[in-house]
Protein backbone atom coordinates (compact mmCIF):
# COMPACT_ATOMS: atom_id res chain seq x y z
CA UNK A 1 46.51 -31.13 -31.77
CA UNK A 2 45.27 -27.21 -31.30
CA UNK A 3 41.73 -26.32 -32.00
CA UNK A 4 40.78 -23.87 -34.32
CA UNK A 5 41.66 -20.27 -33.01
CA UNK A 6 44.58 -22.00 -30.50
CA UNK A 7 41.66 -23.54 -27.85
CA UNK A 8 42.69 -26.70 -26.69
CA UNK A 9 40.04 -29.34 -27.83
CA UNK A 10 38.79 -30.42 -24.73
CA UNK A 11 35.92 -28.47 -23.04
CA UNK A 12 37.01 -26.19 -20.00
CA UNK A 13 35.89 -26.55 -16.92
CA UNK A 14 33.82 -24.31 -15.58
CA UNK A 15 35.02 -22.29 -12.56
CA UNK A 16 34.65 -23.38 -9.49
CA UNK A 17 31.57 -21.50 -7.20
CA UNK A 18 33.32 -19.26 -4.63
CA UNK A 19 32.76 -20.87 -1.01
CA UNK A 20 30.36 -19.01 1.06
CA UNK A 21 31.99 -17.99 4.41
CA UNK A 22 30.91 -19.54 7.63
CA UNK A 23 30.44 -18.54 11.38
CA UNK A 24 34.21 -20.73 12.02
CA UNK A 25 36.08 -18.14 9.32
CA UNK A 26 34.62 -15.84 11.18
CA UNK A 27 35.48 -16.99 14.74
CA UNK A 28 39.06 -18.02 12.72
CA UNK A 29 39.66 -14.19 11.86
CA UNK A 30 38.63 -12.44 15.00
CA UNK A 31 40.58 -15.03 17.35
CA UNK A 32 37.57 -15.73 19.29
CA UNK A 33 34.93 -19.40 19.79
CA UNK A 34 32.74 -20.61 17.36
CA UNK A 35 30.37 -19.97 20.77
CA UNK A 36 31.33 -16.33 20.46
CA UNK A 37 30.73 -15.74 17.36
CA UNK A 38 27.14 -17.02 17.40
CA UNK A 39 26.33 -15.25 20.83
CA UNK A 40 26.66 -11.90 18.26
CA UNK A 41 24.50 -13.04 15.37
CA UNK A 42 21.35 -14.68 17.86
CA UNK A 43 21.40 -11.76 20.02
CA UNK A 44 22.73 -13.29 22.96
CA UNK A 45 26.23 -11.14 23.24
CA UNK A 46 24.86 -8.86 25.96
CA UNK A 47 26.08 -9.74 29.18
CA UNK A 48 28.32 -13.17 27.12
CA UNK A 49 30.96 -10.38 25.60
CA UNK A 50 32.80 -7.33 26.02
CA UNK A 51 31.73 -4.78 23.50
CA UNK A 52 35.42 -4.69 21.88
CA UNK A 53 35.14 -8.23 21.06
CA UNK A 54 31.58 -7.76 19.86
CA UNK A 55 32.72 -5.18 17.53
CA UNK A 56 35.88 -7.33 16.42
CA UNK A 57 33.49 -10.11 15.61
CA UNK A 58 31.04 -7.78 13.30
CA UNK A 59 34.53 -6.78 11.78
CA UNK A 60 35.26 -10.08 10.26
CA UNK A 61 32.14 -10.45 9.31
CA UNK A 62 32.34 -7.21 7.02
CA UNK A 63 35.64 -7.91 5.89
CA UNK A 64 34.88 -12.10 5.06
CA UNK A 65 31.53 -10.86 4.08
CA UNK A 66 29.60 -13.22 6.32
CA UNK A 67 26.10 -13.13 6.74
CA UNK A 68 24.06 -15.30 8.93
CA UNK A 69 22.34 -18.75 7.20
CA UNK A 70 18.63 -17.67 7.44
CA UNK A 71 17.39 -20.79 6.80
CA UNK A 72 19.37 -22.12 10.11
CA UNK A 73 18.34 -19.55 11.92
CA UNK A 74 14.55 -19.83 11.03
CA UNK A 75 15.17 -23.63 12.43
CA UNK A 76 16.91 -22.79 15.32
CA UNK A 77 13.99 -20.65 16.13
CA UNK A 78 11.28 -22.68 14.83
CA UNK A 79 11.09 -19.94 12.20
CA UNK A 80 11.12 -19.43 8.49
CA UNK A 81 12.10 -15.85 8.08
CA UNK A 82 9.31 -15.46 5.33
CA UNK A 83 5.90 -13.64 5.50
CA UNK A 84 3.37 -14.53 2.89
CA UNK A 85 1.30 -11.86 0.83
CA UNK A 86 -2.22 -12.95 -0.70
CA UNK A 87 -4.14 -10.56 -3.17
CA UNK A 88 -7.13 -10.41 -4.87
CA UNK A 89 -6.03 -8.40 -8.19
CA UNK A 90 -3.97 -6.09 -6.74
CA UNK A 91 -1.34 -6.85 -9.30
CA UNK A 92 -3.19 -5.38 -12.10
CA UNK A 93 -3.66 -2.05 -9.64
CA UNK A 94 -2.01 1.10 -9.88
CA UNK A 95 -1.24 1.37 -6.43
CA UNK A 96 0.20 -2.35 -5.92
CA UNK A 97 3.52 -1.19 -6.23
CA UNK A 98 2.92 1.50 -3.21
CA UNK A 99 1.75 -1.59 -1.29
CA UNK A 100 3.67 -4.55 -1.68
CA UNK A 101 7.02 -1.82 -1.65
CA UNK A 102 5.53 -0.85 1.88
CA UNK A 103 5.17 -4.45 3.14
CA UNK A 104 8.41 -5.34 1.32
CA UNK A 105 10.80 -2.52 3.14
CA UNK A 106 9.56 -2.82 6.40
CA UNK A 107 9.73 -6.81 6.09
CA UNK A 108 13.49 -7.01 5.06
CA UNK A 109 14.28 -4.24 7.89
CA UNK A 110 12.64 -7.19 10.59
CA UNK A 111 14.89 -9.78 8.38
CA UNK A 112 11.69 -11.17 6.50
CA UNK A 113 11.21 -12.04 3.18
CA UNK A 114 7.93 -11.91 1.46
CA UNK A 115 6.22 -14.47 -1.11
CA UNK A 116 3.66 -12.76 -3.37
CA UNK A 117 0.44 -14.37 -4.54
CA UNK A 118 -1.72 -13.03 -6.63
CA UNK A 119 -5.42 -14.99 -7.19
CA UNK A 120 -7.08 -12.80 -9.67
CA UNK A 121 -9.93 -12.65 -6.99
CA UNK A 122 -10.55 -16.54 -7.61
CA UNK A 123 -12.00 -17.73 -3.76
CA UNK A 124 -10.65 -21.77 -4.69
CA UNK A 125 -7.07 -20.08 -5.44
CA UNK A 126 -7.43 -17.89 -2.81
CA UNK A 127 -7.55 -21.17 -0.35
CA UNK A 128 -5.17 -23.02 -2.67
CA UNK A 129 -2.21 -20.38 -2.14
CA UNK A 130 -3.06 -19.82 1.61
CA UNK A 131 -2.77 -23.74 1.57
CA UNK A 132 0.80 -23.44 -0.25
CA UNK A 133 2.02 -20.75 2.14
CA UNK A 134 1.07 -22.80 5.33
CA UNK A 135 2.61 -25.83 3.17
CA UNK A 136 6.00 -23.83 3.11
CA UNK A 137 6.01 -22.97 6.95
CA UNK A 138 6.00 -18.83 6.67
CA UNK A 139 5.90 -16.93 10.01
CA UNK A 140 2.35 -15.21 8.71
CA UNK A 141 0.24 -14.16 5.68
CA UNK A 142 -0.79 -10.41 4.81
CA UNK A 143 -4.40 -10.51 2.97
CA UNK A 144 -4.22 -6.69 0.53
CA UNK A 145 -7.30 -6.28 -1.45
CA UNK A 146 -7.48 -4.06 -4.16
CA UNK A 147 -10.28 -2.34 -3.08
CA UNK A 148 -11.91 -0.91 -0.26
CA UNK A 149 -14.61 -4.05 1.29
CA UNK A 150 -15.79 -6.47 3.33
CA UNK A 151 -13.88 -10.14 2.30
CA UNK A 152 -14.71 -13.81 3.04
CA UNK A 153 -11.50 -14.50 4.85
CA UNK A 154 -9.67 -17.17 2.81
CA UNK A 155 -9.44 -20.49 4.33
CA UNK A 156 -6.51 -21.22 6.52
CA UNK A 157 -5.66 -17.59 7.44
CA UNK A 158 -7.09 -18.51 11.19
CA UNK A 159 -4.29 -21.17 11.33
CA UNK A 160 -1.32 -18.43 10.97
CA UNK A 161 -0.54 -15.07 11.91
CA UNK A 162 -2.41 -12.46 9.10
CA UNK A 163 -3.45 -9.45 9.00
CA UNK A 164 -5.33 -7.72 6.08
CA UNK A 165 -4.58 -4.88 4.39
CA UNK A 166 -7.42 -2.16 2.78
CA UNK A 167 -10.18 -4.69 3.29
CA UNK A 168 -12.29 -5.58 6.29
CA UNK A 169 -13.08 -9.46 7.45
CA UNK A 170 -16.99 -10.25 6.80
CA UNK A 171 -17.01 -12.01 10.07
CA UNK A 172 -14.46 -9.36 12.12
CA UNK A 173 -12.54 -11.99 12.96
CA UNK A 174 -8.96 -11.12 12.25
CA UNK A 175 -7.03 -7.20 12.02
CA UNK A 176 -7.21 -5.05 9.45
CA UNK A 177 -5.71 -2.31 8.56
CA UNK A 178 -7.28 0.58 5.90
CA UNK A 179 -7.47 4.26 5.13
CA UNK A 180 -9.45 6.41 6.85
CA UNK A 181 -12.07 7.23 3.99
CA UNK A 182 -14.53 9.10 5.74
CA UNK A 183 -11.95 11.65 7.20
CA UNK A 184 -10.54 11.80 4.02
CA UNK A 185 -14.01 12.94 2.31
CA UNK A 186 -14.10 15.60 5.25
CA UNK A 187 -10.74 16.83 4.17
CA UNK A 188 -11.41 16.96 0.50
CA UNK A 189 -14.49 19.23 1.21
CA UNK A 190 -12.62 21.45 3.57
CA UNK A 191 -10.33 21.99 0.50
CA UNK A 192 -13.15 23.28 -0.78
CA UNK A 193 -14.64 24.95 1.93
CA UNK A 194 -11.60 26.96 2.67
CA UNK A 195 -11.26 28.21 -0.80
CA UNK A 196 -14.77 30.00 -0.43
CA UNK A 197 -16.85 27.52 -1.86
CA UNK A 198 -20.19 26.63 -0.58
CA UNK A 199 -21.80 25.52 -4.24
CA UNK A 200 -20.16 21.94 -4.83
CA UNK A 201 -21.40 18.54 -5.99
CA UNK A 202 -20.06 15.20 -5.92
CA UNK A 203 -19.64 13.11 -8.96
CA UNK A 204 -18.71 9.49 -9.37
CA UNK A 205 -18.94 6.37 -6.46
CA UNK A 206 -19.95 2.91 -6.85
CA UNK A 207 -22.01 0.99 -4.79
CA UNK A 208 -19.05 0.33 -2.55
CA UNK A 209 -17.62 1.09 0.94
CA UNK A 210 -15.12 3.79 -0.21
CA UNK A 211 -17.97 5.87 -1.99
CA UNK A 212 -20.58 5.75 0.90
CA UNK A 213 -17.57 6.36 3.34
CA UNK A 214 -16.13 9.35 1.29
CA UNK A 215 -20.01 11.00 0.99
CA UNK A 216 -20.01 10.79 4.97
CA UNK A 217 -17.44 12.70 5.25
CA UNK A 218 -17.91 14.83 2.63
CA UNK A 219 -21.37 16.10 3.96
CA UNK A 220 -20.16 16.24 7.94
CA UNK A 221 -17.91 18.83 6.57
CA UNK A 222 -20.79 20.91 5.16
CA UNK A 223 -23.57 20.26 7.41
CA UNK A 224 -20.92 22.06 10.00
CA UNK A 225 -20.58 25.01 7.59
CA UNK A 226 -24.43 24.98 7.62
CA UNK A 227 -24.72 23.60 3.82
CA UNK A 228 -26.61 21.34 2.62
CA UNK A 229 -25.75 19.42 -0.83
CA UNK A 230 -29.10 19.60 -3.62
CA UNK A 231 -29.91 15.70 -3.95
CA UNK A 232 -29.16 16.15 -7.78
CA UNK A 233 -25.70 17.34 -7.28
CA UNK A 234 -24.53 14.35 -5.59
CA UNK A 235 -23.74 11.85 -9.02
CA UNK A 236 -23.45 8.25 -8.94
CA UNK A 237 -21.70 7.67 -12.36
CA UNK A 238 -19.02 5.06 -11.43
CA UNK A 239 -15.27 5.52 -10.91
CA UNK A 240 -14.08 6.03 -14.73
CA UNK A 241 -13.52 8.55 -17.08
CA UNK A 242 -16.38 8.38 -18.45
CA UNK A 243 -18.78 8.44 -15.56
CA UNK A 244 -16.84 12.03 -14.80
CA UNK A 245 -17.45 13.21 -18.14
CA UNK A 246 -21.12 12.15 -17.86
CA UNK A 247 -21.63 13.91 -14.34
CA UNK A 248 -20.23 16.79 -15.22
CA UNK A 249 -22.15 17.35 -18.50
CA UNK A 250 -25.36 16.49 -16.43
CA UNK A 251 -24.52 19.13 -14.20
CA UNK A 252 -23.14 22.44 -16.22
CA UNK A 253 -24.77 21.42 -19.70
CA UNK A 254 -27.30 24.09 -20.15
CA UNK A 255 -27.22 25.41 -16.67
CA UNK A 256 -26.58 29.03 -16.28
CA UNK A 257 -23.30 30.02 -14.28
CA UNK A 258 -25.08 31.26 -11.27
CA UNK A 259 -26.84 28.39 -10.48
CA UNK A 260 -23.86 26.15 -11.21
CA UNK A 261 -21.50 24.19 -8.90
CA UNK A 262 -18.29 26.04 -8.14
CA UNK A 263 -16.62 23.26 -6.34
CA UNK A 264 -16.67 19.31 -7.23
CA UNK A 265 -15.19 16.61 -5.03
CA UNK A 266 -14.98 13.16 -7.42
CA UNK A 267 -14.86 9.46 -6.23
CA UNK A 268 -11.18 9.06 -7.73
CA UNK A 269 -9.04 10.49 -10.21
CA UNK A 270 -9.90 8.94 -13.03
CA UNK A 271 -13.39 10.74 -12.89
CA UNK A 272 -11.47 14.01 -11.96
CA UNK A 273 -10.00 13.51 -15.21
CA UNK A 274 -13.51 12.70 -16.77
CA UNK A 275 -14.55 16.35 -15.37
CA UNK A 276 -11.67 18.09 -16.18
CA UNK A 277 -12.32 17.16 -19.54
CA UNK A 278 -16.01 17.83 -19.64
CA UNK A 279 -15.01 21.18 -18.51
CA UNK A 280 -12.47 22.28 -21.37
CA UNK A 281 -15.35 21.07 -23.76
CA UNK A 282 -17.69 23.54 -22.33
CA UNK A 283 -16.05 26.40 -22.10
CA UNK A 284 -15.09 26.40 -17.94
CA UNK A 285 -12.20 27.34 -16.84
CA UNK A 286 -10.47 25.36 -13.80
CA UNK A 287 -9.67 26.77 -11.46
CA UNK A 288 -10.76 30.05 -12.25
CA UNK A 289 -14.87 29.02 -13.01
CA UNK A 290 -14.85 25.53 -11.51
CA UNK A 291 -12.16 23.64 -8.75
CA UNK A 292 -11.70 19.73 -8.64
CA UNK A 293 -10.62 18.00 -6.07
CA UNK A 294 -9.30 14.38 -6.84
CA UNK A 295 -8.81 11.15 -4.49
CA UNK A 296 -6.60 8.48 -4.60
CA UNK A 297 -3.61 10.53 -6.15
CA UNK A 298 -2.80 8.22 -8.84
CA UNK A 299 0.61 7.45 -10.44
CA UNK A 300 1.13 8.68 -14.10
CA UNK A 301 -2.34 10.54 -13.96
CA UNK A 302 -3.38 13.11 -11.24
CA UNK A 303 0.36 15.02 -11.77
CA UNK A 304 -0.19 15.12 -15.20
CA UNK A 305 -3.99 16.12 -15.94
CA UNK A 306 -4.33 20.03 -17.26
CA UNK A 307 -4.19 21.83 -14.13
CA UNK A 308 -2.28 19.27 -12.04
CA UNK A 309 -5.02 17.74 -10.21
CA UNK A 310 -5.46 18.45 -6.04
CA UNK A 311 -6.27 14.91 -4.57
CA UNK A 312 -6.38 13.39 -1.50
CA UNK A 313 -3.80 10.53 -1.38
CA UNK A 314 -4.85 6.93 -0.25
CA UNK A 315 -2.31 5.77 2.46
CA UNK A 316 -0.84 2.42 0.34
CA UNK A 317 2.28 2.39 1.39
CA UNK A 318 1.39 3.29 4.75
CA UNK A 319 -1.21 0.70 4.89
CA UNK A 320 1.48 -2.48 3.73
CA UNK A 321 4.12 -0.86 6.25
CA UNK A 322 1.53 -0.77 9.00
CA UNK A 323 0.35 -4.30 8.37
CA UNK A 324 3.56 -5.76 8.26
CA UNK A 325 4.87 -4.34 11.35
CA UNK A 326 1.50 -5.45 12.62
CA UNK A 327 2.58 -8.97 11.64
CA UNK A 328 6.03 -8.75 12.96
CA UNK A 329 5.44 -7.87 16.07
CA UNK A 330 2.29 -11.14 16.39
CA UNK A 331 5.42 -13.06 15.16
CA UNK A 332 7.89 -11.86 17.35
CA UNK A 333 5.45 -12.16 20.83
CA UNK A 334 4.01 -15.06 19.65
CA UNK A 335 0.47 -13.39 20.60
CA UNK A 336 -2.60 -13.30 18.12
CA UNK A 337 -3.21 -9.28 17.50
CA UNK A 338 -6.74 -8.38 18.39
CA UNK A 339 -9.49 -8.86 15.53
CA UNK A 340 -9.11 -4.49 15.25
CA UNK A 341 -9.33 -2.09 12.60
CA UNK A 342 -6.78 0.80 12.35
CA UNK A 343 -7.75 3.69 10.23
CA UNK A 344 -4.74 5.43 8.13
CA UNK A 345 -4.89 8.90 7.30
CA UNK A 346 -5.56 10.07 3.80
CA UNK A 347 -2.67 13.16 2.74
CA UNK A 348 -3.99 15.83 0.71
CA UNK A 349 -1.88 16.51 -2.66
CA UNK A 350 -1.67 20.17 -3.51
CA UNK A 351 -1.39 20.84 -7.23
CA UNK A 352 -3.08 23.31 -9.51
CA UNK A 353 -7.34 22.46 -9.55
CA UNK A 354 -8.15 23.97 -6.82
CA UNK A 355 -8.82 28.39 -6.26
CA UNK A 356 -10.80 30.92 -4.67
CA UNK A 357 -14.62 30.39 -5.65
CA UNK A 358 -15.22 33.09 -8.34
CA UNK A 359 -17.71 35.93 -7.80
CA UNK A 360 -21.32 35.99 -8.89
């Protein structure tokens, strides 16, 4: 009998997988050894083979669309071909995806892989996935905070290759690798600087490496101008909205124009966006009464304030590129990096907050 809608009645098979091609097809199509063939793919053809049959080798690769077993490979060279990545909350950042893209690209260009773990800041899961990674072999571990500061380095890292990424060892024991936040506070006050200002303030910071870093920098660039910041125009409020909003009130609420700030660097954009908005409320105009300078350049946000906001950029990509060719290379030697910091520079975004101070 013929099922309903002329299927036969018994179940069909599925089809069968397609078999992956091996390093014998290969050697099969290009008329060369087996020996040959893996000479190409374990860098061992210089000085073995003549460049033609090098090249007629990676031909029937492309055309049986061979790639190398990397799981063989990592045994062959007492390798795993995966790099781990350990966070604190960096998944719930803005600027994770900058990051872990950064790490990401430059691992798969040195043939890595990398296994994301993300521990909510717990210190017991911290150790636990650390544990897990050194479990499953991988070649190293990347540490990435989500902030700026000193960490207790998770148990196990010592045991591995790792490097950390925008946070610094409490014991200074293993590389790190982080923006340069006290240059970058220099730059955001030359933005200032060069625009004719010499009346600015600060407004948000926490009680936190970045902000104490940033205010460095910040005065070095005015104490060479010969300015000197009032102590109540320097305003701890936080790093949100709100603590911009607040700060700026606090500093233009009821103050006449001549005695106001013309210029305001912020801890982040967030309380740019706080000032910005404080700003429209009372009546100044930015940039032609008061300029803003941002930092951290944030995705969705510092484009799209009203004016475009003028940040300085924190290096994240930069910072997971750096510290996973930083890895690579302790892989590929064998040899522990030294317990270093490297300092990545912070770009400056030009948008729309920022103009000549206005005459008074």
């Amino acid at each position: 009998m013929r099922a309903a809608d002329g299927m036969d009645s018994a179940e069909e098979k599925p089809a069968a997988r397609p078999r992956r091609p091996t390093s014998r097809d290969v050697a099969r199509l290009a008329g060369v050894s087996h020996t040959a063939v893996s000479f190409v793919f374990n860098g061992r053809a210089e000085g073995n083979l003549s460049p033609a049959t090098q090249e007629r080798i990676r031909q029937a690769a492309v055309q049986l669309g061979y790639r190398p077993d990397p799981v063989a490979r990592g045994l062959r060279r007492s390798r795993t071909a995966v790099i781990g990545l350990v966070t604190d909350e960096i998944a719930s950042s803005p600027f994770a995806g900058r990051l872990l893209r950064g790490a990401m690209d430059t691992a798969w260009a040195g043939e890595h892989l990398v296994l994301t773990v993300d521990s909510g800041g717990d210190p017991a899961k911290e150790d636990a996935a650390v544990a897990e990674l050194l479990d499953r072999r991988v070649d190293g571990i990347i540490y990435a905070a989500m902030s700026l500061r000193r960490v207790r380095v998770p148990e196990g890292l010592h045991r591995t290759h790792s490097v950390l990424a925008n946070c610094l060892p409490a014991d200074d024991s293993l590389p790190a690798v982080i923006p340069a936040e006290r240059a970058g506070g220099r730059t955001a006050a030359r933005l200032l600087l060069e625009q004719g200002h010499r009346r600015v303030a600060l407004v948000g910071g926490q009680d936190d490496i970045a902000s104490a870093e940033r205010l460095r920098g910040f005065r070095d660039a005015l104490r060479a101008e010969g300015i000197t910041v009032p102590r109540d125009w320097i305003v701890r409020t936080g790093g949100e909205i709100s603590g911009g909003y607040e700060g700026a009130v606090r500093l233009f609420d009821g103050t006449p124009a001549d005695r106001r700030p013309t210029g305001i660097f912020t801890y982040n954009d967030r309380v740019a966006a706080g000032v910005l908005h404080a700003a429209t409320r009372l009546g100044i105009a930015v940039p032609g009464d008061l300029s803003v300078v941002g930092y951290d350049d944030q995705e969705h946000m510092a484009a799209y304030l009203a004016p475009p906001l003028t940040t300085v950029a924190l290096p994240h990509r930069a910072m997971g590129e750096a510290a996973a060719r930083l890895l690579l290379d302790a892989i590929a030697t064998g040899r522990t990096p030294p317990a270093t910091v490297r300092r990545l520079a912070c770009p400056v975004i030009s948008r729309a907050s920022v103009g000549p101070a206005p005459i008074r």
